[in-house]
N, C-alpha and C. Protein backbone atom coordinates (compact mmCIF):
# COMPACT_ATOMS: atom_id res chain seq x y z
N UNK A 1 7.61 32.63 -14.96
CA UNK A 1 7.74 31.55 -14.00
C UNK A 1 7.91 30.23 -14.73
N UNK A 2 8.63 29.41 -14.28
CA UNK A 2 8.84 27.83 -14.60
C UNK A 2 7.61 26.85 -14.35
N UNK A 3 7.77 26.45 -15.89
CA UNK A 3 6.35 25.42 -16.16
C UNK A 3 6.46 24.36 -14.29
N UNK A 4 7.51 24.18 -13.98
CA UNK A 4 7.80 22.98 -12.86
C UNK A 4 7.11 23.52 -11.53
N UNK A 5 6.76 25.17 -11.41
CA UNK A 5 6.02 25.57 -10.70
C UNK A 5 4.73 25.52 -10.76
N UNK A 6 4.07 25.53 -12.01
CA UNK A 6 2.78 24.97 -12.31
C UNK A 6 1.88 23.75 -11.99
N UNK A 7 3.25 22.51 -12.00
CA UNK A 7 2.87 21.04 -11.56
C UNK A 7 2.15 21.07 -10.44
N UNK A 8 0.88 20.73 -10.12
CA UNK A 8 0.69 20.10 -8.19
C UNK A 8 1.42 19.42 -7.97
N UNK A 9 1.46 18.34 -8.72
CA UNK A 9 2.65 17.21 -7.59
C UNK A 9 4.02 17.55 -7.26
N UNK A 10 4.39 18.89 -7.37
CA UNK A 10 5.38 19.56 -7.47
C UNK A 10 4.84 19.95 -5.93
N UNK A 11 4.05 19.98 -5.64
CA UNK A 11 3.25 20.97 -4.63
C UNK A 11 4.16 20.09 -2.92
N UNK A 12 3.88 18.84 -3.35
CA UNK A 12 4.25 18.08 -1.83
C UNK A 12 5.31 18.04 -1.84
N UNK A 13 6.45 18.12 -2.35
CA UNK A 13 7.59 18.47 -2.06
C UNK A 13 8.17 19.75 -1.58
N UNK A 14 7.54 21.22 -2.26
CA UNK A 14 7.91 22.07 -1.33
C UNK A 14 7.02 21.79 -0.26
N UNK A 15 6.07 21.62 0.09
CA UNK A 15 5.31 21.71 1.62
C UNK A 15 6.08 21.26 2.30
N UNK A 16 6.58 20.03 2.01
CA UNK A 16 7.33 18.99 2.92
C UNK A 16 8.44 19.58 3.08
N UNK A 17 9.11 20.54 2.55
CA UNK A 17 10.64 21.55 3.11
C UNK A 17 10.21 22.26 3.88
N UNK A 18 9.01 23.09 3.42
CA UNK A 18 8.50 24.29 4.61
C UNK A 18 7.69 23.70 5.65
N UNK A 19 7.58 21.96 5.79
CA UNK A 19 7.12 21.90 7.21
C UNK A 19 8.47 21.42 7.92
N UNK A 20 9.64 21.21 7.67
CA UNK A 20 10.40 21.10 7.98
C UNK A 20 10.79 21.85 9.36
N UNK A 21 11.02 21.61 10.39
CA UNK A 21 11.44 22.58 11.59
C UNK A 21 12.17 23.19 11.76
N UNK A 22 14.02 22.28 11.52
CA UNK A 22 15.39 23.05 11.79
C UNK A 22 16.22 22.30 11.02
N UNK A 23 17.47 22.75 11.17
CA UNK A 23 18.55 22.44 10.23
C UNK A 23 19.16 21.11 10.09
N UNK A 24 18.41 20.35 11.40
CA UNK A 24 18.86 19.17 11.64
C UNK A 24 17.57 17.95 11.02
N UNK A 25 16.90 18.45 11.41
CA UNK A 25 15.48 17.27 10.17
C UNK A 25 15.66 17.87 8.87
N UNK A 26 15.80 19.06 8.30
CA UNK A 26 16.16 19.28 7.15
C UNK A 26 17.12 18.72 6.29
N UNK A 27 18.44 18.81 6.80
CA UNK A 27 19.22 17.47 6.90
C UNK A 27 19.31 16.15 6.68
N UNK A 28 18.65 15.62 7.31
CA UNK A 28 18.54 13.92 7.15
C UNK A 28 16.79 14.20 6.47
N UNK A 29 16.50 15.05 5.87
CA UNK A 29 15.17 14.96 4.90
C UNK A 29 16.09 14.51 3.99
N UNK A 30 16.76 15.93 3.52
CA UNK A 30 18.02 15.81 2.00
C UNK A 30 18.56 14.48 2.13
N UNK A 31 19.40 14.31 3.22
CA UNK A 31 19.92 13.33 3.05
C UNK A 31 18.82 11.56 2.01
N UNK A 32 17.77 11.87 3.20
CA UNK A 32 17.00 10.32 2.47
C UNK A 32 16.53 10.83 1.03
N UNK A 33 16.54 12.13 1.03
CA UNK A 33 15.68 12.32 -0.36
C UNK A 33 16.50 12.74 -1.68
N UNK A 34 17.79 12.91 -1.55
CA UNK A 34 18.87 13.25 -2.62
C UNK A 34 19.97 12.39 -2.74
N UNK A 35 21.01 11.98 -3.92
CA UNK A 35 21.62 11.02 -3.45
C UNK A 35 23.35 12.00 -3.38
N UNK A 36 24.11 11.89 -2.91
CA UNK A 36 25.26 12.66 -2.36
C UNK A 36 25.73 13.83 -3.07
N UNK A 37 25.88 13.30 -4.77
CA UNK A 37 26.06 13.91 -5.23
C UNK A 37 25.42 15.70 -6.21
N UNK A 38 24.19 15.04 -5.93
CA UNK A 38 22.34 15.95 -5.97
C UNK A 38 23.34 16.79 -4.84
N UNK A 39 23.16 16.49 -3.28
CA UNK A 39 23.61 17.27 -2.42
C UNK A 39 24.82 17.86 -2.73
N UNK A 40 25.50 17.20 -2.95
CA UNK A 40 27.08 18.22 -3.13
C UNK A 40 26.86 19.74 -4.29
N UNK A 41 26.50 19.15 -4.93
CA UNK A 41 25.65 20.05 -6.35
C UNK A 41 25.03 21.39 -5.76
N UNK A 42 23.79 20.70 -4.94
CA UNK A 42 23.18 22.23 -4.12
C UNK A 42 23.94 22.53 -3.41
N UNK A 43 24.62 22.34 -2.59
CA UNK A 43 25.65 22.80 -1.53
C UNK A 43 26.35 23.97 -2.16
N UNK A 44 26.90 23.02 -3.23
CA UNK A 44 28.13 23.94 -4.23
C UNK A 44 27.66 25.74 -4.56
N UNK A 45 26.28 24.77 -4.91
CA UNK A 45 25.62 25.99 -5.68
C UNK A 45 25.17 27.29 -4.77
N UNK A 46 24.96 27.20 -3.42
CA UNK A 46 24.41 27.46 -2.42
C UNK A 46 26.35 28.84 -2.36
N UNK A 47 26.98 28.09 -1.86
CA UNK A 47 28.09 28.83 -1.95
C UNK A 47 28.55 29.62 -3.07
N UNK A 48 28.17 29.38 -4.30
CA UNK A 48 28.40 30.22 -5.52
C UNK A 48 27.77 31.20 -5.38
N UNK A 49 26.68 30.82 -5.06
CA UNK A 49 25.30 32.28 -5.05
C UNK A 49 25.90 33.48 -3.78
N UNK A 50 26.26 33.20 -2.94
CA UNK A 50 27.03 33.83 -1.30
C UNK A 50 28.09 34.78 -2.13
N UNK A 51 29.45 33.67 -2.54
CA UNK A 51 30.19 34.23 -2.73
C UNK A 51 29.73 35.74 -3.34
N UNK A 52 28.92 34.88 -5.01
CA UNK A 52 28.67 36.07 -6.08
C UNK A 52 28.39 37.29 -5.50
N UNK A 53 27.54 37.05 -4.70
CA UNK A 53 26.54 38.89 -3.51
C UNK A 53 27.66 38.87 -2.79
N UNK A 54 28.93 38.41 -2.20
CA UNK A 54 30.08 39.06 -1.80
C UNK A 54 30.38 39.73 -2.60
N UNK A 55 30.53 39.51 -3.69
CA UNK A 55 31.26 40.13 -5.20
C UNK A 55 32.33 39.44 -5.53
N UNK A 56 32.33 38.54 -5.47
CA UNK A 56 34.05 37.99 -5.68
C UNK A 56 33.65 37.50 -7.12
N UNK A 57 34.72 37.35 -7.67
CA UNK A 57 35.02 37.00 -9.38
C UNK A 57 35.11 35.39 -9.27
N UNK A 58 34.70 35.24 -10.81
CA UNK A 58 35.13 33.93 -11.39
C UNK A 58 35.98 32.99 -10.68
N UNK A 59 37.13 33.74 -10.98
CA UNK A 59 38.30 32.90 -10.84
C UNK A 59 38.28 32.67 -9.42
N UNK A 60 38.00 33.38 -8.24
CA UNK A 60 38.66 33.72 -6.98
C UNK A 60 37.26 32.24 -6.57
N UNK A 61 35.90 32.29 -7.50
CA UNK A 61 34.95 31.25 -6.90
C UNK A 61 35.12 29.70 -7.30
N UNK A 62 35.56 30.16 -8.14
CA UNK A 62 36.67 28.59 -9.20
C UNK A 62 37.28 28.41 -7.88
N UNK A 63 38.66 28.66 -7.41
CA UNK A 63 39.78 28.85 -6.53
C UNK A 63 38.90 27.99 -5.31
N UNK A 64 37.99 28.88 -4.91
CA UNK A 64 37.50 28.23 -3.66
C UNK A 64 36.32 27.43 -3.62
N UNK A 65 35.83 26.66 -4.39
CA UNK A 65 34.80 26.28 -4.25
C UNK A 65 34.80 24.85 -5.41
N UNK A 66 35.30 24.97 -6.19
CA UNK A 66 36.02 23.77 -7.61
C UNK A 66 34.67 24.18 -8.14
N UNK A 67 33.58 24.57 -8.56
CA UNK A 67 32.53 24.61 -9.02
C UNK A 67 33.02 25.37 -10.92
N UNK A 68 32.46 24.77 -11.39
CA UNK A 68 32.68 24.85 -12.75
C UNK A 68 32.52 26.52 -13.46
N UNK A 69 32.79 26.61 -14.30
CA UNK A 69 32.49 28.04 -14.93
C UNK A 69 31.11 28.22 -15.65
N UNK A 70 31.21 27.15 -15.85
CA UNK A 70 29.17 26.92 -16.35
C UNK A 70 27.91 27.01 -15.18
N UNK A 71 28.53 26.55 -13.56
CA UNK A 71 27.87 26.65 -13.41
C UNK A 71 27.88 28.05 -12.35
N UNK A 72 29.02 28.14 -12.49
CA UNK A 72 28.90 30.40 -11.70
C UNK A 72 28.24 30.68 -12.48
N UNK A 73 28.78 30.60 -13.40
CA UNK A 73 27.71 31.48 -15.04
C UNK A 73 26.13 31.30 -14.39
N UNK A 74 25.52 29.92 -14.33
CA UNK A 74 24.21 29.53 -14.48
C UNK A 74 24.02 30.23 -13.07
N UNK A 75 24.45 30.23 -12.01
CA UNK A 75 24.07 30.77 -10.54
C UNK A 75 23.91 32.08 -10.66
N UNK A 76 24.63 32.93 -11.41
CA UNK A 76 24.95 34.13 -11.58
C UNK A 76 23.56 34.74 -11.94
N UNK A 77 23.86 34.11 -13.33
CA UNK A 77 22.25 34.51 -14.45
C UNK A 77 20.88 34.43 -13.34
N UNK A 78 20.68 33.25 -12.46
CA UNK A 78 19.76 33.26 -11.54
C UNK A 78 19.60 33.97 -10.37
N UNK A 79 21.00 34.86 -9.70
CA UNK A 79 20.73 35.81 -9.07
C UNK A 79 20.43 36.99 -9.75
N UNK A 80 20.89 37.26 -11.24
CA UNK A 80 20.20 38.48 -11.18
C UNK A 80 18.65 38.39 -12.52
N UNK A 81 18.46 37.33 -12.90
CA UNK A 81 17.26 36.79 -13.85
C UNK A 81 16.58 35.62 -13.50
N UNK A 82 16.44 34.92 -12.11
CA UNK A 82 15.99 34.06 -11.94
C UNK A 82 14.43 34.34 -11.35
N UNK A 83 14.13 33.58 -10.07
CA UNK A 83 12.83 33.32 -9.71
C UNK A 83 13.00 34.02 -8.50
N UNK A 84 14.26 34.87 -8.16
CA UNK A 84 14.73 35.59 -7.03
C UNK A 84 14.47 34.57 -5.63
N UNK A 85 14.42 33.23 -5.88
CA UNK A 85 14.77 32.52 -4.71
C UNK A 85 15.79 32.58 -3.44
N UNK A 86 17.55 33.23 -4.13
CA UNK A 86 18.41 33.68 -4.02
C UNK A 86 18.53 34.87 -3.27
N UNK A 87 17.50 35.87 -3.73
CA UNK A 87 17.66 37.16 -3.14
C UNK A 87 16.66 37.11 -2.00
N UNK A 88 15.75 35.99 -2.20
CA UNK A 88 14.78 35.62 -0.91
C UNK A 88 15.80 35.22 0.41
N UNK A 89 16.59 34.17 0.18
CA UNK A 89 17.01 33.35 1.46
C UNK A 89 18.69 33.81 1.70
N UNK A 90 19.06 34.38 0.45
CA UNK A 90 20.67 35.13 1.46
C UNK A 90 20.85 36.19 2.43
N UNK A 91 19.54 37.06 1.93
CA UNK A 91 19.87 37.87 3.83
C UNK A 91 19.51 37.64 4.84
N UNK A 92 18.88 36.46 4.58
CA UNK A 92 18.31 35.35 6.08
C UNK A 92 19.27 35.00 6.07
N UNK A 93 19.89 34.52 5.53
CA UNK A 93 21.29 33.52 5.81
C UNK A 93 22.42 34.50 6.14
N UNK A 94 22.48 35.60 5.86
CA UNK A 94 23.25 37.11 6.61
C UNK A 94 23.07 36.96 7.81
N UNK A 95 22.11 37.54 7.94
CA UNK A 95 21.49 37.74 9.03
C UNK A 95 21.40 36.78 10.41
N UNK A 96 21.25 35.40 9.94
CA UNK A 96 21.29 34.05 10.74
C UNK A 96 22.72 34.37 11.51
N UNK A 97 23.75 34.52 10.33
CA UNK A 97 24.99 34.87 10.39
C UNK A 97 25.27 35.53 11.55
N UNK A 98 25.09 37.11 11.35
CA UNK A 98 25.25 37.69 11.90
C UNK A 98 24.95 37.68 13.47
N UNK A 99 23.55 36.96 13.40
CA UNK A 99 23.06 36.86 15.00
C UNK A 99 23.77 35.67 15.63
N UNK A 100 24.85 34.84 14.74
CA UNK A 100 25.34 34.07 15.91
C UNK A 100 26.94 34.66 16.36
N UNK A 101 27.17 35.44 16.24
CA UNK A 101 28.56 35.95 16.32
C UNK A 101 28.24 37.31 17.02
């Protein structure tokens, strides 16, 4: 585990996501609390991780997404060697999916 999980004062920042309600205060949380480009970054990254558990390649996530090759690489390595954060919240996000269609 990451020393950054160890911190307490690390502590009030996740609380403050998981008291979060819906997608829309979550939202304008990020928004006041990241500055555009922080957001564009997770966003990006958020879609790299999707694609990757689609299976799609490099190039095809390059193609659609402009996200660098360093950082598929780094998303990659963290879906299958990370803190499994990734493998926590994409079949919720399937699933979310799925139940609105």
């Amino acid at each position: 585990m990451s020393k950054v999980y160890e911190k307490e004062s690390s502590d009030l920042l996740y609380k403050a996501i998981v008291a979060l309600k819906d997608e829309d205060e979550c939202r304008r949380f990020l928004d006041d609390l990241c500055t555009v480009s922080e957001l564009k970054a997770m966003e990006q990254r958020m879609e790299v991780a999707m694609l990757l558990d689609e299976g799609l390649i490099y190039s095809d996530i390059l193609a659609r997404t402009g996200a660098s090759s360093a950082t598929i690489s780094r998303v990659n390595r963290c879906l299958h060697y990370g803190a499994e954060g990734y493998q926590a919240i994409i079949p919720r996000l399937k699933e979310a999916e799925g139940n609105k269609g």
